[in-house]
Protein backbone atom coordinates (compact mmCIF):
# COMPACT_ATOMS: atom_id res chain seq x y z
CA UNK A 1 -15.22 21.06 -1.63
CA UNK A 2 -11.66 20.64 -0.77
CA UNK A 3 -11.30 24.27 -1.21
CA UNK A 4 -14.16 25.04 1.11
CA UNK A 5 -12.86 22.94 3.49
CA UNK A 6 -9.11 24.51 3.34
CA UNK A 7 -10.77 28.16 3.83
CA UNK A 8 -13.15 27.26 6.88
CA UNK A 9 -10.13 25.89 8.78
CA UNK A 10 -8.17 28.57 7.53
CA UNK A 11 -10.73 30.63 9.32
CA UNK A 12 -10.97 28.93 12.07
CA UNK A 13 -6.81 29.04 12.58
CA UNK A 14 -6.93 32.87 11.71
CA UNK A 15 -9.87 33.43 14.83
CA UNK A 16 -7.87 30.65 17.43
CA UNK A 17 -4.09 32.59 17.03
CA UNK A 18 -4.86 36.09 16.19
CA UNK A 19 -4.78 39.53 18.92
CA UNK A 20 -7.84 39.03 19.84
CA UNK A 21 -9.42 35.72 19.06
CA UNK A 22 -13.01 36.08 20.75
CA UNK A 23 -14.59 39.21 22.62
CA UNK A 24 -16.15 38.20 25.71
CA UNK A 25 -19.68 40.31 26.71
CA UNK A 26 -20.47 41.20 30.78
CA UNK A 27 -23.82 39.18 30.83
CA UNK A 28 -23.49 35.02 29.86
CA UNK A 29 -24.39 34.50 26.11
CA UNK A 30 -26.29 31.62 25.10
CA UNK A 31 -25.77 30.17 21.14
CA UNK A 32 -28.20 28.54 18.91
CA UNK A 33 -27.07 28.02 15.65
CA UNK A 34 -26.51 24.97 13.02
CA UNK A 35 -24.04 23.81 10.34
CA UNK A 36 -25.75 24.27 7.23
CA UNK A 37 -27.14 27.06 5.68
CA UNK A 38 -31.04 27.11 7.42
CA UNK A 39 -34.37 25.39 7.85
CA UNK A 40 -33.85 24.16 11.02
CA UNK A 41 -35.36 26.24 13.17
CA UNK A 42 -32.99 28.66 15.10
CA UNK A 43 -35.47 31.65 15.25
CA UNK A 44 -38.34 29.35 16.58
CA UNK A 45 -35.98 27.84 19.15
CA UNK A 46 -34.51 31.01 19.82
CA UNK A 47 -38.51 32.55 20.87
CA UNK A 48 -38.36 29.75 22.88
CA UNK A 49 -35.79 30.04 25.06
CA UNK A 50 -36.57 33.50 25.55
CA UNK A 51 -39.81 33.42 27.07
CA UNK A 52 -38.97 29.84 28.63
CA UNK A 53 -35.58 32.41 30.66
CA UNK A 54 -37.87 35.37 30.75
CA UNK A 55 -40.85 33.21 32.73
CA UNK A 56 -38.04 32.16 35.25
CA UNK A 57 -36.97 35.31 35.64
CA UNK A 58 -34.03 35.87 33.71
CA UNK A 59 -33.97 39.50 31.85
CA UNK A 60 -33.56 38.12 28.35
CA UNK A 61 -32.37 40.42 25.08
CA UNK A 62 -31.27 38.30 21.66
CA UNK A 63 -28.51 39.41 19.56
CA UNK A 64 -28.44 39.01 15.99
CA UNK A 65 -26.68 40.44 12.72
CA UNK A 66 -29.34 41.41 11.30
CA UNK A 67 -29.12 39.99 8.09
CA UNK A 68 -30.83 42.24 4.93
CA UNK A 69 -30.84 44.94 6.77
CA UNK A 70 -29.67 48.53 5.60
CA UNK A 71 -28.56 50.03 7.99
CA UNK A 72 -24.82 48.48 9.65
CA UNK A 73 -24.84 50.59 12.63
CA UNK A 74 -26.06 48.80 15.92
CA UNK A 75 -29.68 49.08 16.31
CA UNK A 76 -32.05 47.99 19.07
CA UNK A 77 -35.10 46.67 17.29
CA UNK A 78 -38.65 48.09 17.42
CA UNK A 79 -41.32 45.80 17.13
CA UNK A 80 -43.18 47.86 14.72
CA UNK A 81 -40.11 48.57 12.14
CA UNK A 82 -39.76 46.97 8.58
CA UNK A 83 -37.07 44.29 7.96
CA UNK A 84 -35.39 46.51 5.56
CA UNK A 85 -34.62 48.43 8.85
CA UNK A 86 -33.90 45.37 11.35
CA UNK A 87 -34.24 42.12 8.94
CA UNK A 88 -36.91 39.69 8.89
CA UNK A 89 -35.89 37.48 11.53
CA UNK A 90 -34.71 39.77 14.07
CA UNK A 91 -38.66 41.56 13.80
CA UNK A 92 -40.14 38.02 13.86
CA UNK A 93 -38.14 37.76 17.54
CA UNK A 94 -38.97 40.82 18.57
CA UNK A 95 -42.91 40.41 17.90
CA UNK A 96 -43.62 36.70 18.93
CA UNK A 97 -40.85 36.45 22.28
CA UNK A 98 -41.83 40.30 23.17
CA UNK A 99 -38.39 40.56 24.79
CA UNK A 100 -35.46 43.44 23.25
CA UNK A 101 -33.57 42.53 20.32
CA UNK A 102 -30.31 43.93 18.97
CA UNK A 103 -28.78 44.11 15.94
CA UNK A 104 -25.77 44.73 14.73
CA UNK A 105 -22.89 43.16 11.92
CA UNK A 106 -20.64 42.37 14.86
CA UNK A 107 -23.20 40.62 17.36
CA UNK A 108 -20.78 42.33 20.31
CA UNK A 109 -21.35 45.41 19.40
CA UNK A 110 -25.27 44.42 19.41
CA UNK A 111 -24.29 43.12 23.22
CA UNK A 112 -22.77 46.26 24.01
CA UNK A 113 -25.54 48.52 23.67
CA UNK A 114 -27.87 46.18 24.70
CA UNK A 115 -25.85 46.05 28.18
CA UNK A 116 -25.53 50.10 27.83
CA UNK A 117 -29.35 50.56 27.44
CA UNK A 118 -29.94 48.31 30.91
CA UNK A 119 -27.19 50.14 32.95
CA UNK A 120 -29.28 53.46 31.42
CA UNK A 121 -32.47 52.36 32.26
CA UNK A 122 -31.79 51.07 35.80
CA UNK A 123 -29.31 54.34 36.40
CA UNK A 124 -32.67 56.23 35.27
CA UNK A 125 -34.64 54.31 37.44
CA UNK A 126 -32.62 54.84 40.71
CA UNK A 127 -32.71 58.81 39.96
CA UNK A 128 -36.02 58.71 40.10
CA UNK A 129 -36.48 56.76 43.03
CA UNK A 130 -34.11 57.90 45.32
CA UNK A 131 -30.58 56.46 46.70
CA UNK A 132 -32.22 53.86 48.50
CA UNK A 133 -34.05 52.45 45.38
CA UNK A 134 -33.97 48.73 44.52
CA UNK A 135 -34.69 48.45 40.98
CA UNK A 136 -37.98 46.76 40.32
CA UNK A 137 -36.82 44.72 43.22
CA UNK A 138 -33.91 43.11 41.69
CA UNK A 139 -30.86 45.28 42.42
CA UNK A 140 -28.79 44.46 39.54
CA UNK A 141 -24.80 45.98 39.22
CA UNK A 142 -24.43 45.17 35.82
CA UNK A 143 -21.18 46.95 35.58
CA UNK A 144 -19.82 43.74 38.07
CA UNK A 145 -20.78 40.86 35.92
CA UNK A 146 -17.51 39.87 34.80
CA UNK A 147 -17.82 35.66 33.18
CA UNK A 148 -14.05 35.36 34.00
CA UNK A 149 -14.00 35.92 37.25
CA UNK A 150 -15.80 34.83 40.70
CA UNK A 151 -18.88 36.29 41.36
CA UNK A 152 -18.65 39.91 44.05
CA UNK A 153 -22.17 39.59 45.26
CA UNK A 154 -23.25 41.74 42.22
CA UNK A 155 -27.17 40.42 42.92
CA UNK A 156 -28.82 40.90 46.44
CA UNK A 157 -30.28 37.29 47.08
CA UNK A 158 -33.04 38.42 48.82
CA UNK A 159 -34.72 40.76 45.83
CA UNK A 160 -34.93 37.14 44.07
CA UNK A 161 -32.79 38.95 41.14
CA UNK A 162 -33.13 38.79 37.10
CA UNK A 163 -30.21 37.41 36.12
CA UNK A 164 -29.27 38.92 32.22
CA UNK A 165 -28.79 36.70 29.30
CA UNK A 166 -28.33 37.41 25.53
CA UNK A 167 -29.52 34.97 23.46
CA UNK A 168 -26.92 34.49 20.32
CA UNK A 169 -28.99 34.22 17.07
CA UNK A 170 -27.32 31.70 14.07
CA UNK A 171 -24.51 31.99 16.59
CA UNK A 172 -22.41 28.99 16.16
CA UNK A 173 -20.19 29.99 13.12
CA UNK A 174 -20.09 33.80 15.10
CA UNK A 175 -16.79 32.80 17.32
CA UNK A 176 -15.07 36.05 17.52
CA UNK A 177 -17.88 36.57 20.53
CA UNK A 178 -17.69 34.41 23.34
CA UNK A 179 -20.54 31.94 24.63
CA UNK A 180 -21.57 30.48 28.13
CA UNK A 181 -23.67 27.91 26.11
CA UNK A 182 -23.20 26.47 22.56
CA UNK A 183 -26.58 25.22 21.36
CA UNK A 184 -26.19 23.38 18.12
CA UNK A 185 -29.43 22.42 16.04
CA UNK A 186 -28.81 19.43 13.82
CA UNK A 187 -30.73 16.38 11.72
CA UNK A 188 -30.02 13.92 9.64
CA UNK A 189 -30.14 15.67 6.19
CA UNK A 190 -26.85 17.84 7.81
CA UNK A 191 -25.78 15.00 9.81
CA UNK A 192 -25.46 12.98 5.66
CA UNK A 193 -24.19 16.62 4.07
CA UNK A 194 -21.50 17.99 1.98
CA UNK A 195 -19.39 20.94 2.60
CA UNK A 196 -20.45 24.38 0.51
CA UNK A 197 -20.60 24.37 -2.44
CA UNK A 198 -21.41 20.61 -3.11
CA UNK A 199 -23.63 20.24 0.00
CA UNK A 200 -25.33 23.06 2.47
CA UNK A 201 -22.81 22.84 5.22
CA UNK A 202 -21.03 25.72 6.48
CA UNK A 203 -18.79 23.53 8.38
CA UNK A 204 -18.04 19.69 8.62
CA UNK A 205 -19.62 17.84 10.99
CA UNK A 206 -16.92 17.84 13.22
CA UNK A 207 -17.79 21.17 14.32
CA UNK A 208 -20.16 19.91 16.53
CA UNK A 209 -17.61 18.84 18.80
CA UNK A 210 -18.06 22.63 19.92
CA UNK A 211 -21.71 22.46 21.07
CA UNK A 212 -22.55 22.00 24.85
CA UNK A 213 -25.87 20.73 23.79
CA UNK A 214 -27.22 19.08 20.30
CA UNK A 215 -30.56 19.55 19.28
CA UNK A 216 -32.27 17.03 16.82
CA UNK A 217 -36.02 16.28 15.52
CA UNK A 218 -38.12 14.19 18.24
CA UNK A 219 -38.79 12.39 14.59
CA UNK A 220 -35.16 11.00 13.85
CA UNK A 221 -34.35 8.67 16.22
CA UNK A 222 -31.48 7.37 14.26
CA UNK A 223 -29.81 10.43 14.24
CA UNK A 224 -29.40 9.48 17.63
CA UNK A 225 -27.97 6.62 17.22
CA UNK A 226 -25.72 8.05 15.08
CA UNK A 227 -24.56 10.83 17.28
CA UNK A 228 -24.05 8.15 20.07
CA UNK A 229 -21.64 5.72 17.81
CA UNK A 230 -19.84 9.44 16.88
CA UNK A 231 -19.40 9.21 20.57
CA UNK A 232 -21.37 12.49 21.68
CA UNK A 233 -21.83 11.81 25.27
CA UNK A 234 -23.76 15.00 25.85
CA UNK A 235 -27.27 16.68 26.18
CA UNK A 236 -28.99 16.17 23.33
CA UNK A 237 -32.62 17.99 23.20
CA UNK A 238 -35.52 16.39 21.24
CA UNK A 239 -37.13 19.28 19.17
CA UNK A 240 -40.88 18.61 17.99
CA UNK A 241 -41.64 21.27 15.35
CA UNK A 242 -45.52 22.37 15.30
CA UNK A 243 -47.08 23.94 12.07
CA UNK A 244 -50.50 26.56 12.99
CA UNK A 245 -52.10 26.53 9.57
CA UNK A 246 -55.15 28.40 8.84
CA UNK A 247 -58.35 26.50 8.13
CA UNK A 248 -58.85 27.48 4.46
CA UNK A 249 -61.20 26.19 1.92
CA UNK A 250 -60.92 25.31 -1.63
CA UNK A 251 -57.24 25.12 -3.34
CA UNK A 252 -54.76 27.66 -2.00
CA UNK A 253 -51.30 29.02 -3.64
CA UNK A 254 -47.77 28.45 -1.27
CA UNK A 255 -45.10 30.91 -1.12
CA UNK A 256 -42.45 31.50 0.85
CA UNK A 257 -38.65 32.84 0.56
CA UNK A 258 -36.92 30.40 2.99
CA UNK A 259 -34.06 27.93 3.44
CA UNK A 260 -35.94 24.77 2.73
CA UNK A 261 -39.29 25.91 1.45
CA UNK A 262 -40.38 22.09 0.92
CA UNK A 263 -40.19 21.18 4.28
CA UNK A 264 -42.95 24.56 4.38
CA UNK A 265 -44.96 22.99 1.77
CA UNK A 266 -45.18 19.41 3.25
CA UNK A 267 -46.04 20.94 6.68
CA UNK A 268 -49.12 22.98 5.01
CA UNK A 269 -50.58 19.37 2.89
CA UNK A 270 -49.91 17.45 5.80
CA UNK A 271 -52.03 20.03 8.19
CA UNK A 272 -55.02 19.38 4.97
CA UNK A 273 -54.65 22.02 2.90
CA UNK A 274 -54.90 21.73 -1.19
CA UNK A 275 -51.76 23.23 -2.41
CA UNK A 276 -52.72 24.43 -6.41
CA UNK A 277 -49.14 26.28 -6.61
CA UNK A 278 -45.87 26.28 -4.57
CA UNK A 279 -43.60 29.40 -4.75
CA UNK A 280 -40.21 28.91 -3.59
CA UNK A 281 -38.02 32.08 -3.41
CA UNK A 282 -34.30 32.30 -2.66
CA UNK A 283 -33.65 32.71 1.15
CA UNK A 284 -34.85 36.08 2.23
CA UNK A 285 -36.07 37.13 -0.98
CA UNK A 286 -36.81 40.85 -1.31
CA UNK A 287 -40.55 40.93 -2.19
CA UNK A 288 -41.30 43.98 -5.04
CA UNK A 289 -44.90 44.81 -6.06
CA UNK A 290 -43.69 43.83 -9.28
CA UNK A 291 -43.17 40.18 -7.63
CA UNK A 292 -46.44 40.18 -5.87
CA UNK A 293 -48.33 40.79 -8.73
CA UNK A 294 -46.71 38.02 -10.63
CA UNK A 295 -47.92 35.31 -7.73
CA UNK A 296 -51.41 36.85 -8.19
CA UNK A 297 -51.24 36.69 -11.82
CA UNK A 298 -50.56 33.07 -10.84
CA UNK A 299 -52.85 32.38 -8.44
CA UNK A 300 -55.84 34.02 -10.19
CA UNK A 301 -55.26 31.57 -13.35
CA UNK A 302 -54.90 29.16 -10.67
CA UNK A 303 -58.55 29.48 -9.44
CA UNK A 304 -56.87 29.87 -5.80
CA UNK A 305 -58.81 30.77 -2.71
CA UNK A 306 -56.29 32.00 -0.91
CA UNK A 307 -52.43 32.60 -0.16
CA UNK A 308 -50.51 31.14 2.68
CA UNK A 309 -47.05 32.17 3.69
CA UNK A 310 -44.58 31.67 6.57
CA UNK A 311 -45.01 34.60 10.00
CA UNK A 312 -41.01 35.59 8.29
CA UNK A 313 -42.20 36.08 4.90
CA UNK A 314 -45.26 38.59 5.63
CA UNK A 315 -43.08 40.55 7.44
CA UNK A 316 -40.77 40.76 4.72
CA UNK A 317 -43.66 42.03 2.62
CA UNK A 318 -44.28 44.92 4.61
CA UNK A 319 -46.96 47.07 2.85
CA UNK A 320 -46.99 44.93 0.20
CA UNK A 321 -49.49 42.24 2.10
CA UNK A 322 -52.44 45.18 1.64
CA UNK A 323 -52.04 43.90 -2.55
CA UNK A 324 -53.55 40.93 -1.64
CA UNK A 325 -57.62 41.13 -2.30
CA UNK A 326 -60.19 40.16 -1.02
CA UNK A 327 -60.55 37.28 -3.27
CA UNK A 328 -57.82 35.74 -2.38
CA UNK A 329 -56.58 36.96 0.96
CA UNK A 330 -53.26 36.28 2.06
CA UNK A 331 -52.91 34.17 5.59
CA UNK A 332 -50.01 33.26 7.48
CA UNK A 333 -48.78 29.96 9.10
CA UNK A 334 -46.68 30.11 11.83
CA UNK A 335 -44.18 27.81 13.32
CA UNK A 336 -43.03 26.61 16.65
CA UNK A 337 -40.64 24.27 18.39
CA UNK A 338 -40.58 22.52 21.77
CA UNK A 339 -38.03 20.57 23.52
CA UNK A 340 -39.52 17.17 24.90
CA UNK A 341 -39.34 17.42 28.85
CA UNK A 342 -38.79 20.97 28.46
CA UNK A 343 -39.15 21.70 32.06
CA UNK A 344 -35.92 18.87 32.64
CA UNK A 345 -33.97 20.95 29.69
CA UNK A 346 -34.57 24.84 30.84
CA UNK A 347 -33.37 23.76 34.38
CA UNK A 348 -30.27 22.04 33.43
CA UNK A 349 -29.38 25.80 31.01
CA UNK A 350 -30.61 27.71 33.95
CA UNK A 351 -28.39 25.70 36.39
CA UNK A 352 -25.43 26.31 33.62
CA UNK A 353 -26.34 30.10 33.28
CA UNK A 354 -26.25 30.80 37.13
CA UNK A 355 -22.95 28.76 37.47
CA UNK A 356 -21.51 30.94 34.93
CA UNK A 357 -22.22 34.11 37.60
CA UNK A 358 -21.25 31.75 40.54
CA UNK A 359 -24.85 32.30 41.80
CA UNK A 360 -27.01 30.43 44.17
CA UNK A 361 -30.02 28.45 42.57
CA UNK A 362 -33.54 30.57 43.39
């Protein structure tokens, strides 16, 4: 652990004092991220946030590395791709928040064509429509949104304007790109962890000192208490994490290639269903139909009715989910999170986001 410790603030020293320490996007960037490995929830948060912004009219993308994917040129991610194209949780985004997604190894170069794509698009659209055109009403000059400097009336306040956002997937380790809003997701299993490779944490727990806002289960109240006695005298969001489980019949077989596949399991028996076998994979596990027909080797001796996976996992099975017969038909169960007084937490990150622009509440 020592070691481990000695090369993350290596790291950090190395990013803090070197030519060019952090890039810095046009639009604001809003992180969510954690310190340990995963399992906490950062891609349901982050579909969260997305269409919580995109319903107040924000014009929301999320930028993410991509991680499994082939391909390491910067990609903008279609909803009907494979995760060996995009990876599984960038397709997971782009299908449940229904907003653009863009991948890439250096998340800024993900911003950059995201922000290259708009200025396209609305160039495109005032072409089309003439020099007097106001793009879908909103009359964005994305070329002026500049985070380091005063806002030059880039938005016409009477089109009631999007304002852009990216949304930083597993962001909070990614410091070479700069952030209006660090969103760190924590609980007490992190909050009581060791430093890789004894424990799960990517960094100590200090690193939270970073976040703007720390967001722990509704469930662990002493976490709380904790973070208080720490002396965090900021937000701090209550998450409560909600499980959709199929109704299912009879015994059913678990799998799933996750971060913490019990907390998976104990969501499914604690929704009623009779778990006969529990298949935990290694984090993003590449599913072969060599693999598949093992589990249904398995769950065949196991008299099973059915399979039940995670929403990330059947994507990462692609084609592979049409092995699965009729006898025992593979299902899905999904997961979502929501911040208690959610209304009271979007407006204090919108009230941050338009600050960051210098603009005028709507």
């Amino acid at each position: 652990m020592p070691f481990y410790r000695m090369a993350a603030a290596l790291q950090a020293l190395v990013r803090s004092s070197g030519p060019e320490p952090e890039r810095r996007l046009q639009w604001p960037v809003v992180s969510i991220g954690n310190l340990s490995t995963g399992g906490m929830g950062k891609t349901p948060l982050t579909v969260t946030l997305a269409r919580e912004l995109t319903a107040r009219g924000f014009l929301v993308d999320v930028l993410s590395r991509g991680y499994g994917r082939q391909d390491r040129a910067p990609a903008k991610v279609r909803p009907d791709g494979t995760a060996a194209q995009f990876g599984d949780e960038p397709l997971l985004i782009a299908q449940e928040a229904e907003v653009l997604v863009y991948v890439a190894p250096e998340r800024f170069e993900a911003g950059k064509l995201a922000e290259s794509e708009a200025e396209d698009a609305l160039r495109s659209f005032a072409t089309e429509q003439g020099a007097q055109a106001n793009p879908a009403g909103h009359a964005l000059q994305l070329r002026d949104f500049d985070l380091g400097e005063p806002s030059r009336d880039v938005l016409d306040p009477l089109s009631d304007p999007l304002l852009p956002v990216h949304l930083l997937d597993d962001g909070f380790q990614h410091r070479q790109l700069a952030r209006t809003v660090n969103i760190l997701l924590l609980n007490q299993d992190d909050w009581d962890d060791r430093l890789l490779p004894a424990g799960n944490l990517r960094e100590p727990r200090d690193a939270a000192r970073r976040a703007d806002v720390i967001a722990v289960p509704a469930n662990e109240p002493e976490l709380e208490v904790a973070l208080h006695l720490w002396g965090w005298d900021g937000p701090l969001w209550r998450l409560h994490r909600k499980m959709a489980v199929p109704r299912l019949e009879g015994t059913v077989a678990a799998f799933c290639g996750i971060a913490r596949p019990a907390q998976f399991f104990a969501g499914l028996e604690a929704e009623g269903l009779q778990l006969a076998l529990r298949l935990a994979f290694a984090d993003h596990c590449p599913f072969t139909p060599a693999l598949v027909n093992e589990m249904l080797a398995q769950g065949k001796e196991a008299q099973v009715a059915a399979f039940v996976t995670t929403r990330k996992d059947f994507i990462r099975l692609g084609r592979l989910a049409s092995l699965f017969p009729e006898s025992m038909p593979l299902t899905t169960a999904s997961l979502t999170v929501e911040i208690e007084d959610q209304a009271a937490a979007m407006d204090w990150l919108e009230a941050r986001l338009r600050a960051s622009v210098s603009l005028p509440p709507l």
